[in-house]
PDB file of N, CA and C in Angstrom:
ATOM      1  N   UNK A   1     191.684 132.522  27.488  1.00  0.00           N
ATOM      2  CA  UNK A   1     190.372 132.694  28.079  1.00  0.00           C
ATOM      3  C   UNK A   1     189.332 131.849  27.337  1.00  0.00           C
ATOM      4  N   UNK A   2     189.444 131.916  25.751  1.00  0.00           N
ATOM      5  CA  UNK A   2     188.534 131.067  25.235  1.00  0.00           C
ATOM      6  C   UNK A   2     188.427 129.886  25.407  1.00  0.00           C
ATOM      7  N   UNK A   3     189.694 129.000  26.046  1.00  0.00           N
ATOM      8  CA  UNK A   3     189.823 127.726  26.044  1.00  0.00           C
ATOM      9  C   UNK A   3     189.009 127.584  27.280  1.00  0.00           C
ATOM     10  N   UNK A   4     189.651 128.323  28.336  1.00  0.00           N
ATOM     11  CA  UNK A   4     188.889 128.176  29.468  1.00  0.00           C
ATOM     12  C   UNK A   4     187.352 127.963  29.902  1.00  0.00           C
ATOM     13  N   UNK A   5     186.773 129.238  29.050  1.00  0.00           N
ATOM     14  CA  UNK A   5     185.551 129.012  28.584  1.00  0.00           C
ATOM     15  C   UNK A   5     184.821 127.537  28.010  1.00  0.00           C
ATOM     16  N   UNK A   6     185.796 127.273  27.531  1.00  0.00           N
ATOM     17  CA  UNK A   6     185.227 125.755  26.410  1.00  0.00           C
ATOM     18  C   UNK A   6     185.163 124.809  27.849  1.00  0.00           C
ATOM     19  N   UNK A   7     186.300 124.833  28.168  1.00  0.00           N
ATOM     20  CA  UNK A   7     186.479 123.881  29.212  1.00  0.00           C
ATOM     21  C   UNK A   7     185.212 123.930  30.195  1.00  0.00           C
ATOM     22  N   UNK A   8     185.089 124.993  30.966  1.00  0.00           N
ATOM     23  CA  UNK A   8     184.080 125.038  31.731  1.00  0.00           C
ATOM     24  C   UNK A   8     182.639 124.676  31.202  1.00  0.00           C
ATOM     25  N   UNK A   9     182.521 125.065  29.908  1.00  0.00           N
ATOM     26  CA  UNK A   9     181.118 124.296  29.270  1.00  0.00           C
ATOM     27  C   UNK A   9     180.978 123.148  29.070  1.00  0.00           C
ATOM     28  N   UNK A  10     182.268 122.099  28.938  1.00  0.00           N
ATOM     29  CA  UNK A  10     182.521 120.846  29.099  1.00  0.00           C
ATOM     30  C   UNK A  10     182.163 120.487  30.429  1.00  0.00           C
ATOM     31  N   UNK A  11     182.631 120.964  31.389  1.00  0.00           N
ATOM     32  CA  UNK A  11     182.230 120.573  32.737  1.00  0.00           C
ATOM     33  C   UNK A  11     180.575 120.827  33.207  1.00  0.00           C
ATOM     34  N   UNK A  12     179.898 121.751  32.688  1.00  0.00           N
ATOM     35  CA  UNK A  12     178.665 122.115  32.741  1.00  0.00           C
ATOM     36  C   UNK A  12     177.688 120.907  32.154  1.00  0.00           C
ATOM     37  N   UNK A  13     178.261 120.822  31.080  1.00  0.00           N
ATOM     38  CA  UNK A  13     177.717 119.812  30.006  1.00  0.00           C
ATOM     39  C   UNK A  13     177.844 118.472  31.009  1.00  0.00           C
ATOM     40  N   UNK A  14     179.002 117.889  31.464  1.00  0.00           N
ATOM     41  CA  UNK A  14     178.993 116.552  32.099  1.00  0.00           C
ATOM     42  C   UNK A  14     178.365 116.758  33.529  1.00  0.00           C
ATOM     43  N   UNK A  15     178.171 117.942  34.156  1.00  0.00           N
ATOM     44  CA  UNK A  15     177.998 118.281  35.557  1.00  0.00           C
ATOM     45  C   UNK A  15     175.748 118.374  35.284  1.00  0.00           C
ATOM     46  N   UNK A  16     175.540 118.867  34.400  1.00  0.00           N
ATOM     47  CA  UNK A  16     174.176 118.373  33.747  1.00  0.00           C
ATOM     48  C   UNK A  16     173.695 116.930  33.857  1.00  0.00           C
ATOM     49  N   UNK A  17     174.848 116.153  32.950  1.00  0.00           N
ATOM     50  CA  UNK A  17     174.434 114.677  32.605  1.00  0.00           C
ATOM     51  C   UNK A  17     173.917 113.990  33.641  1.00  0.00           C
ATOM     52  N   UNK A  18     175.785 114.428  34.975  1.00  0.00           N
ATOM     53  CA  UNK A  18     175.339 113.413  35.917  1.00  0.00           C
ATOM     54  C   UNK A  18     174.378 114.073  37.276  1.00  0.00           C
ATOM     55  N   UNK A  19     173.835 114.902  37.201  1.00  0.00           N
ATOM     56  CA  UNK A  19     172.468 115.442  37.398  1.00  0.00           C
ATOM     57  C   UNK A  19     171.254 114.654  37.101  1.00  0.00           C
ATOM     58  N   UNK A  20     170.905 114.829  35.945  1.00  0.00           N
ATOM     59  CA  UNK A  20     170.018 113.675  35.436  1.00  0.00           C
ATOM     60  C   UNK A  20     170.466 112.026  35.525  1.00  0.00           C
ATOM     61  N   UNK A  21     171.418 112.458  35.490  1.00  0.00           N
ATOM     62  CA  UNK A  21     171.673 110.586  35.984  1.00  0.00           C
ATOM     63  C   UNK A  21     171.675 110.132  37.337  1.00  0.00           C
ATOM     64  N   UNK A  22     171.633 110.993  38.254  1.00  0.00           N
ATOM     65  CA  UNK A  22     171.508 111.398  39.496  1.00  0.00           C
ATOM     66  C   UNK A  22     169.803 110.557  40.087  1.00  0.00           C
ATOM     67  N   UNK A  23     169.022 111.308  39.047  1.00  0.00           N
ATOM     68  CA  UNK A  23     167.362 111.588  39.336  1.00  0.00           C
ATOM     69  C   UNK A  23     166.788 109.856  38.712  1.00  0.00           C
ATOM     70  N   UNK A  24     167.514 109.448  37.503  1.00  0.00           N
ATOM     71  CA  UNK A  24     167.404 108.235  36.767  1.00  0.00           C
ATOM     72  C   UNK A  24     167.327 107.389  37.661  1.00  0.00           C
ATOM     73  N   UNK A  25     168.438 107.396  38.346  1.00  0.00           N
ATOM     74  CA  UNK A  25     169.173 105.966  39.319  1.00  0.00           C
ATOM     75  C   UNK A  25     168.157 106.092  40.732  1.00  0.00           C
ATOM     76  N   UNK A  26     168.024 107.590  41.201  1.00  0.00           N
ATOM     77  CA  UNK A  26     166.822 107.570  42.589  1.00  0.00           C
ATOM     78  C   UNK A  26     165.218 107.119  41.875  1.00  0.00           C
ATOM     79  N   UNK A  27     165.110 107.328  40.816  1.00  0.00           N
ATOM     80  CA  UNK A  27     163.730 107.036  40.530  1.00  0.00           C
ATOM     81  C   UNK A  27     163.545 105.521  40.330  1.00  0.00           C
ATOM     82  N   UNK A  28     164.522 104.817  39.863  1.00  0.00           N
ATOM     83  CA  UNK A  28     164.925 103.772  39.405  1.00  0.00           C
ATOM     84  C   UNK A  28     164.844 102.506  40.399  1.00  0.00           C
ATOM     85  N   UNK A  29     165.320 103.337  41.655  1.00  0.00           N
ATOM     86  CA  UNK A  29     165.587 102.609  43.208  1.00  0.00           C
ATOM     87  C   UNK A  29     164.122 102.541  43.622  1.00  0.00           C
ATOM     88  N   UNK A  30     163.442 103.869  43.263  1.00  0.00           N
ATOM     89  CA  UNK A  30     161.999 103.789  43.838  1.00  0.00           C
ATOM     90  C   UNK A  30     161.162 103.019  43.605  1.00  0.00           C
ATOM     91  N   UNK A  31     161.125 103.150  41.904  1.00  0.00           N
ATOM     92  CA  UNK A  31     160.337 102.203  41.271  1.00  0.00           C
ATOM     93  C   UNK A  31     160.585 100.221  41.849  1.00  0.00           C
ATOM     94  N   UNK A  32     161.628 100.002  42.063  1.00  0.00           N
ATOM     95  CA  UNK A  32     162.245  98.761  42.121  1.00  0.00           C
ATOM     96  C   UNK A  32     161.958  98.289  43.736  1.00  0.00           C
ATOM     97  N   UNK A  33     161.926  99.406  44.531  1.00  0.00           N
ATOM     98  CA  UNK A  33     161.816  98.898  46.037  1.00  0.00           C
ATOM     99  C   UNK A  33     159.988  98.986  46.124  1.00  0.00           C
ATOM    100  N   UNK A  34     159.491  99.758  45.412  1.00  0.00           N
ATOM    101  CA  UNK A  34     158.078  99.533  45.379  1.00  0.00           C
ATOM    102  C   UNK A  34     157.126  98.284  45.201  1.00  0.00           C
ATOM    103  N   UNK A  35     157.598  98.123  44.199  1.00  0.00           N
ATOM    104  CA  UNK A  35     157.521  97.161  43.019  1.00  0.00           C
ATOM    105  C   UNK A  35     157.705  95.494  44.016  1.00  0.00           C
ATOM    106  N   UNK A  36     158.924  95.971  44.696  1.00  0.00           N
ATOM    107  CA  UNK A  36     159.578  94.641  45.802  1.00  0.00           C
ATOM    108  C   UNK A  36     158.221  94.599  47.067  1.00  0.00           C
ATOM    109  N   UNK A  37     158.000  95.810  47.242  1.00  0.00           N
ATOM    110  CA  UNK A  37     157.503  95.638  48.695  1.00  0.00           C
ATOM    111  C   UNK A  37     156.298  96.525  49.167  1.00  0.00           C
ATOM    112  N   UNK A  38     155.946  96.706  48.051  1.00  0.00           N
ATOM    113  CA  UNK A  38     154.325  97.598  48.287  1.00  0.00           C
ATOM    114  C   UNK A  38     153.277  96.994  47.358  1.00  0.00           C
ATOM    115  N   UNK A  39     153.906  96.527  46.193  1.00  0.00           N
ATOM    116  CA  UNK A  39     153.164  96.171  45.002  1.00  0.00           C
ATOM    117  C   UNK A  39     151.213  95.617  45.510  1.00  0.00           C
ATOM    118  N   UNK A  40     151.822  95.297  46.507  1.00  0.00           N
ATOM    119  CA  UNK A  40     150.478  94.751  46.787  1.00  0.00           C
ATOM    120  C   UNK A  40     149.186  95.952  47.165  1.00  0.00           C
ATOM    121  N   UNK A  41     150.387  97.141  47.665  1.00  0.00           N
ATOM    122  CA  UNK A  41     149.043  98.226  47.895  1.00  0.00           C
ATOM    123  C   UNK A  41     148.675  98.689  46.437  1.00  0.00           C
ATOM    124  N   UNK A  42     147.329  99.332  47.163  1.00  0.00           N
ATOM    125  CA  UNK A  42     146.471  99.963  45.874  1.00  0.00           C
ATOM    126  C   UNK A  42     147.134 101.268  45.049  1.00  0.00           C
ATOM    127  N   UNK A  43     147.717 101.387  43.709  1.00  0.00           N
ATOM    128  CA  UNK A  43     147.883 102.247  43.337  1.00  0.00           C
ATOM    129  C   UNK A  43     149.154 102.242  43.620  1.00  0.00           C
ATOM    130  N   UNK A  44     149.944 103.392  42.519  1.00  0.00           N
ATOM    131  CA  UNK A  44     150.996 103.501  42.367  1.00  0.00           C
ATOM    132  C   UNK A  44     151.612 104.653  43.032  1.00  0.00           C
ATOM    133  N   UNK A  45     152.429 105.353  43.376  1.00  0.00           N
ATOM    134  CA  UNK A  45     152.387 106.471  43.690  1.00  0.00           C
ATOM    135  C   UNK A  45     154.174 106.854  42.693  1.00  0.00           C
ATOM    136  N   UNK A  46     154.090 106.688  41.792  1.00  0.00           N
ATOM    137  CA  UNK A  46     155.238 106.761  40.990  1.00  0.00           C
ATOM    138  C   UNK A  46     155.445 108.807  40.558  1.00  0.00           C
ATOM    139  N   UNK A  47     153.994 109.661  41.197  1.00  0.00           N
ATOM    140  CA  UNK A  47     154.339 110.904  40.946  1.00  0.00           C
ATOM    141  C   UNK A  47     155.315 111.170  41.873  1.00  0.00           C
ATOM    142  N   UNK A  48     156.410 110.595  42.982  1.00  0.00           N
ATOM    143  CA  UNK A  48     157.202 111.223  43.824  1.00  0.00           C
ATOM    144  C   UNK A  48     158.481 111.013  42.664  1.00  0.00           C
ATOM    145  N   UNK A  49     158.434 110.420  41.714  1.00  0.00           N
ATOM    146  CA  UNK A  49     159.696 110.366  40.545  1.00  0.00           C
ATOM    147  C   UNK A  49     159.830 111.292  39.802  1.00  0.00           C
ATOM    148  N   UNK A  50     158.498 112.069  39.542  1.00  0.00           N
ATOM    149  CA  UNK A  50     158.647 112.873  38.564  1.00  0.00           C
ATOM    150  C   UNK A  50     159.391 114.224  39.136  1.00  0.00           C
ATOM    151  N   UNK A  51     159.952 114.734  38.016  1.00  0.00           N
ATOM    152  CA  UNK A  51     160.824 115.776  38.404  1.00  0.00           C
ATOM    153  C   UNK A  51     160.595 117.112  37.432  1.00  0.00           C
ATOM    154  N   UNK A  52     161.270 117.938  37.820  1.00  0.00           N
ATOM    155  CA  UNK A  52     160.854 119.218  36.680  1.00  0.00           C
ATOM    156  C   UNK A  52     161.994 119.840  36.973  1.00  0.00           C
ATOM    157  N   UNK A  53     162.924 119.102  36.758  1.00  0.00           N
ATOM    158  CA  UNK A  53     164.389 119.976  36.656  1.00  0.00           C
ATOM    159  C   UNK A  53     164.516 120.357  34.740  1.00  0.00           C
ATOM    160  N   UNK A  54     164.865 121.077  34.349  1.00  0.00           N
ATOM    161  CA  UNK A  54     164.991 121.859  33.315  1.00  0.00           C
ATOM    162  C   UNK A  54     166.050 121.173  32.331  1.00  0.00           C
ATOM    163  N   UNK A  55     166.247 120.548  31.262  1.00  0.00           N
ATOM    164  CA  UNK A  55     167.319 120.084  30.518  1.00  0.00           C
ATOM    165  C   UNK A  55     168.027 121.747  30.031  1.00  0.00           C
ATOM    166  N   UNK A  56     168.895 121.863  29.723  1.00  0.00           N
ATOM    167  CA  UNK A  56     169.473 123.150  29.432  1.00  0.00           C
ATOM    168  C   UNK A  56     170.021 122.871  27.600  1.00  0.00           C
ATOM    169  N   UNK A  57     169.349 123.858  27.454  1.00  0.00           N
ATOM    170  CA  UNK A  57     169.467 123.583  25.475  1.00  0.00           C
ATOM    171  C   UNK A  57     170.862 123.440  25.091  1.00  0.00           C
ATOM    172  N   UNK A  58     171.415 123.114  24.099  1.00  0.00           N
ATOM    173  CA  UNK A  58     172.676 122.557  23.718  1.00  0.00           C
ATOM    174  C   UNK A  58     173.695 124.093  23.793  1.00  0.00           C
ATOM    175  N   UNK A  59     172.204 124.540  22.462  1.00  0.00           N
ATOM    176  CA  UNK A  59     172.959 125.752  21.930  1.00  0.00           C
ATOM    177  C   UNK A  59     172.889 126.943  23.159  1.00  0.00           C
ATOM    178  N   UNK A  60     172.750 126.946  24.113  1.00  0.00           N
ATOM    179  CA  UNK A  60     172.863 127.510  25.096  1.00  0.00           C
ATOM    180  C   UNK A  60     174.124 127.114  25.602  1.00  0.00           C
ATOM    181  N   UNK A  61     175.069 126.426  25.837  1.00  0.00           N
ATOM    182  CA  UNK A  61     176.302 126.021  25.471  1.00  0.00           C
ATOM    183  C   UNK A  61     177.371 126.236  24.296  1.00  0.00           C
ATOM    184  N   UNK A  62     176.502 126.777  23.499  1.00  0.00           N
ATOM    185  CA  UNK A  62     177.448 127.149  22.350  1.00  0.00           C
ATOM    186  C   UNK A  62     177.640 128.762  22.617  1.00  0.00           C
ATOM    187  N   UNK A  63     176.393 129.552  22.929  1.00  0.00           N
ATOM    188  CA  UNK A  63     177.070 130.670  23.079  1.00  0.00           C
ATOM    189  C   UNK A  63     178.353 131.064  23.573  1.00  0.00           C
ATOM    190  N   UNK A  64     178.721 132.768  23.244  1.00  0.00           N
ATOM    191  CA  UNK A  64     179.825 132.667  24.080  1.00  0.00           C
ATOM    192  C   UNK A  64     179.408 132.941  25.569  1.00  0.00           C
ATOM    193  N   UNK A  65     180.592 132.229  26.671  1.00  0.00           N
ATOM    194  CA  UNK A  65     180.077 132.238  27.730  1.00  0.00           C
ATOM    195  C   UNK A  65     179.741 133.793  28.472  1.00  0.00           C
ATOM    196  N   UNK A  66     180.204 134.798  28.027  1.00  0.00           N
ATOM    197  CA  UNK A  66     179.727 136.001  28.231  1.00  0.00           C
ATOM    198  C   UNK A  66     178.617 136.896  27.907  1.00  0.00           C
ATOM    199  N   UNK A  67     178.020 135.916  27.253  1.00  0.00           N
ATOM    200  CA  UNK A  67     176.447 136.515  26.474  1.00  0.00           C
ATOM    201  C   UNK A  67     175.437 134.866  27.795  1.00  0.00           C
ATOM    202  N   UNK A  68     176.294 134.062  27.804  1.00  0.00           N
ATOM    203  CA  UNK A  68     175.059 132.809  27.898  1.00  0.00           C
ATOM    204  C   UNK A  68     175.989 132.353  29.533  1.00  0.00           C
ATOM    205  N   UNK A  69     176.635 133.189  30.485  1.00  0.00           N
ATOM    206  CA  UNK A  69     177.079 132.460  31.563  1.00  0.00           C
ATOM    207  C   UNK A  69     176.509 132.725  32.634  1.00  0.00           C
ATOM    208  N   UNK A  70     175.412 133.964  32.483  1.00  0.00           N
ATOM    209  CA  UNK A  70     174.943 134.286  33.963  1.00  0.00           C
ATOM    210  C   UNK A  70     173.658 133.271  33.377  1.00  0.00           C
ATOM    211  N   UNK A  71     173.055 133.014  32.480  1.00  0.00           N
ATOM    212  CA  UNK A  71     171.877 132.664  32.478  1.00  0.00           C
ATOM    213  C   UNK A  71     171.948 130.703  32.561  1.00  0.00           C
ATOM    214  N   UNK A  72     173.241 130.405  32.073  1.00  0.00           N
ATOM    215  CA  UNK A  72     173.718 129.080  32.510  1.00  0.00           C
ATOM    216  C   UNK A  72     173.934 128.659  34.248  1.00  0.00           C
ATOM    217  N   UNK A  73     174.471 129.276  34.522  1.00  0.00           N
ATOM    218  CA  UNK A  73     174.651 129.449  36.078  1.00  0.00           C
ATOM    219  C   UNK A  73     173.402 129.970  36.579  1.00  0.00           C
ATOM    220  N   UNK A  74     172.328 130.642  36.442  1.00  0.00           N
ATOM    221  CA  UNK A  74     170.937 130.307  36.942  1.00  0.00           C
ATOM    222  C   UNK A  74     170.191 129.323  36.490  1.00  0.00           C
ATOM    223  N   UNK A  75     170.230 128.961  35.498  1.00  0.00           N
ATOM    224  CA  UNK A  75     169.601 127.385  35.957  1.00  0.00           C
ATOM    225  C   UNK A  75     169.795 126.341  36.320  1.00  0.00           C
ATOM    226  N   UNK A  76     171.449 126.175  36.659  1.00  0.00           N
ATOM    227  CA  UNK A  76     171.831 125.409  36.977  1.00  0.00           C
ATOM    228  C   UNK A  76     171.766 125.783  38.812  1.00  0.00           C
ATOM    229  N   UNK A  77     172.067 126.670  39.330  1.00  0.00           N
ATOM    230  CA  UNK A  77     170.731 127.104  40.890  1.00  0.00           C
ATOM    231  C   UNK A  77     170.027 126.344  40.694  1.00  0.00           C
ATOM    232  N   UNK A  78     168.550 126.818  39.746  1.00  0.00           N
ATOM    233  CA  UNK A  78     167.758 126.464  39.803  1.00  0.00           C
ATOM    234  C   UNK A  78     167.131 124.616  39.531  1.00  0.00           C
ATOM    235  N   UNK A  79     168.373 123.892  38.849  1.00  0.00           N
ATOM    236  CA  UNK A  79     167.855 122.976  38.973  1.00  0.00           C
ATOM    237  C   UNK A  79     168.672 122.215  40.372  1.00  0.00           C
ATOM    238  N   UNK A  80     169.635 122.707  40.922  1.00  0.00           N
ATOM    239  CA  UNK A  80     169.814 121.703  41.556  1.00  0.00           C
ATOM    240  C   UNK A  80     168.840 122.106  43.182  1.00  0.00           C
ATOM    241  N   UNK A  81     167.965 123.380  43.106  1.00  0.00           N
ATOM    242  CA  UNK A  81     167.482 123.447  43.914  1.00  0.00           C
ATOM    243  C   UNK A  81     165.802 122.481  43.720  1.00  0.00           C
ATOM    244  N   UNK A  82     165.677 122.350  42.683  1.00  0.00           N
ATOM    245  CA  UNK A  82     164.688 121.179  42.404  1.00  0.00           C
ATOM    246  C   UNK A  82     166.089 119.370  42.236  1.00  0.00           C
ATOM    247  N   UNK A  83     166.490 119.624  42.606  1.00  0.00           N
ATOM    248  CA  UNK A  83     167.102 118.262  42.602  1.00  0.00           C
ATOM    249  C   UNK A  83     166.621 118.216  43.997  1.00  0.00           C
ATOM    250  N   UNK A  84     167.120 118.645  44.677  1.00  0.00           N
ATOM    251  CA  UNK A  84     167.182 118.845  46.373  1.00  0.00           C
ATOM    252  C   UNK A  84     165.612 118.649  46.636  1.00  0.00           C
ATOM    253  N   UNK A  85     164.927 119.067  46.079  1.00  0.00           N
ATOM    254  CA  UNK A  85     163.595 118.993  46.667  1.00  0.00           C
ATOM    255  C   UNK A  85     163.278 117.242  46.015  1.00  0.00           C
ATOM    256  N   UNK A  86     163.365 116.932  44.642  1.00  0.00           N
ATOM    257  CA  UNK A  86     162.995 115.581  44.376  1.00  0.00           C
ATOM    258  C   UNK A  86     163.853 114.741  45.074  1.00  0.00           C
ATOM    259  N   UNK A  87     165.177 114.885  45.446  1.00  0.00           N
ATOM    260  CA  UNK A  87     165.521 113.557  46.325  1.00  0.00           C
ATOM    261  C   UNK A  87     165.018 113.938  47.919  1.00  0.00           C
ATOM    262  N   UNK A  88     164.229 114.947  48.275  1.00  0.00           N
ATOM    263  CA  UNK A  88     163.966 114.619  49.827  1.00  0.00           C
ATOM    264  C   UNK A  88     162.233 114.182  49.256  1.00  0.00           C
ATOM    265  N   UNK A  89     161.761 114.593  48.757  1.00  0.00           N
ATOM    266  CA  UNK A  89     160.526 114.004  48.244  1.00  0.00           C
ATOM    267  C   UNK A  89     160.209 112.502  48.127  1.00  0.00           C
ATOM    268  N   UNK A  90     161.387 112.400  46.979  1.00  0.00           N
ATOM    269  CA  UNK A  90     161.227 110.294  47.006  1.00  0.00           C
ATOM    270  C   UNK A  90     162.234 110.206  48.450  1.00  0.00           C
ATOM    271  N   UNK A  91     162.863 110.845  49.327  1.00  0.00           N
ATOM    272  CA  UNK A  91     163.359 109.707  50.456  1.00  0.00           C
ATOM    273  C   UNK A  91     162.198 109.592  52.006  1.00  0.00           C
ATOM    274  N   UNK A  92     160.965 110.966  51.647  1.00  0.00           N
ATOM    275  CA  UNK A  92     160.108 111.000  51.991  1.00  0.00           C
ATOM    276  C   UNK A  92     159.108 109.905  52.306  1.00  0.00           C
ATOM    277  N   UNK A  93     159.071 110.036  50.780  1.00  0.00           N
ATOM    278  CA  UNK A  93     157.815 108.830  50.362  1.00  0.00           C
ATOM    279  C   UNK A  93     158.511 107.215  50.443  1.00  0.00           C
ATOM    280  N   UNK A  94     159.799 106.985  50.308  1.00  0.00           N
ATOM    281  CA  UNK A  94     160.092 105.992  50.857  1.00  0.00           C
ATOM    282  C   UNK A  94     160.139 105.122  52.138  1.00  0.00           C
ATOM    283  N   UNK A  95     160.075 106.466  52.769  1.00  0.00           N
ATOM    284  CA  UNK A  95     160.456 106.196  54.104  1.00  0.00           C
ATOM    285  C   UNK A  95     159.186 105.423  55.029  1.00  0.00           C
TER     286      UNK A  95
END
C-alpha cells in the first residue's frame, strides 16, 4: 500500500507539472500571436494569461496520503476547474 501511495504522489507530482506546463505553452501562444498580429493595437491585454491555479506545496506530498489525500485531490478539482476557465478565457480573447 505504501508503495502505491508513493507512486500515486509521483503521478500527482508530474500530473501538476504538466498542468502548469499546460498554462506556460497557452500563454506563450498568446503572447506570440499578439505580438504577430495586434501589436499595433493600443495596449496589451496580456491579463487573459494570468491564471490563479494554486501550485500545491511539496510537503503536502510528503504527507502520508491518508492524512494529505482528500485535501490533494481537492485542489487538484479545484485547479483544473480554473484551468478550464483560463484556457476558454485566452481562446476567448483570441478569437
Amino acid at each position: 500500500m505504501c508503495d502505491e501511495n508513493g507512486e500515486l504522489k509521483e503521478c500527482l507530482r508530474a500530473l501538476q507539472k504538466e498542468m502548469f506546463d499546460i498554462v506556460d505553452l497557452k500563454a506563450t501562444i498568446y503572447r506570440n500571436r499578439f505580438e504577430a498580429e495586434l501589436s499595433s493595437q493600443e495596449g496589451t491585454p496580456f491579463d487573459a494569461v494570468r491564471h490563479d491555479l494554486e501550485k500545491i506545496r511539496e510537503e503536502l506530498f510528503s504527507l502520508p496520503f491518508d492524512q494529505a489525500g482528500r485535501e490533494l485531490v481537492a485542489k487538484f478539482q479545484r485547479n483544473f476547474s480554473k484551468l478550464r476557465d483560463f484556457m476558454e478565457r485566452v481562446d476567448r480573447d483570441i478569437a
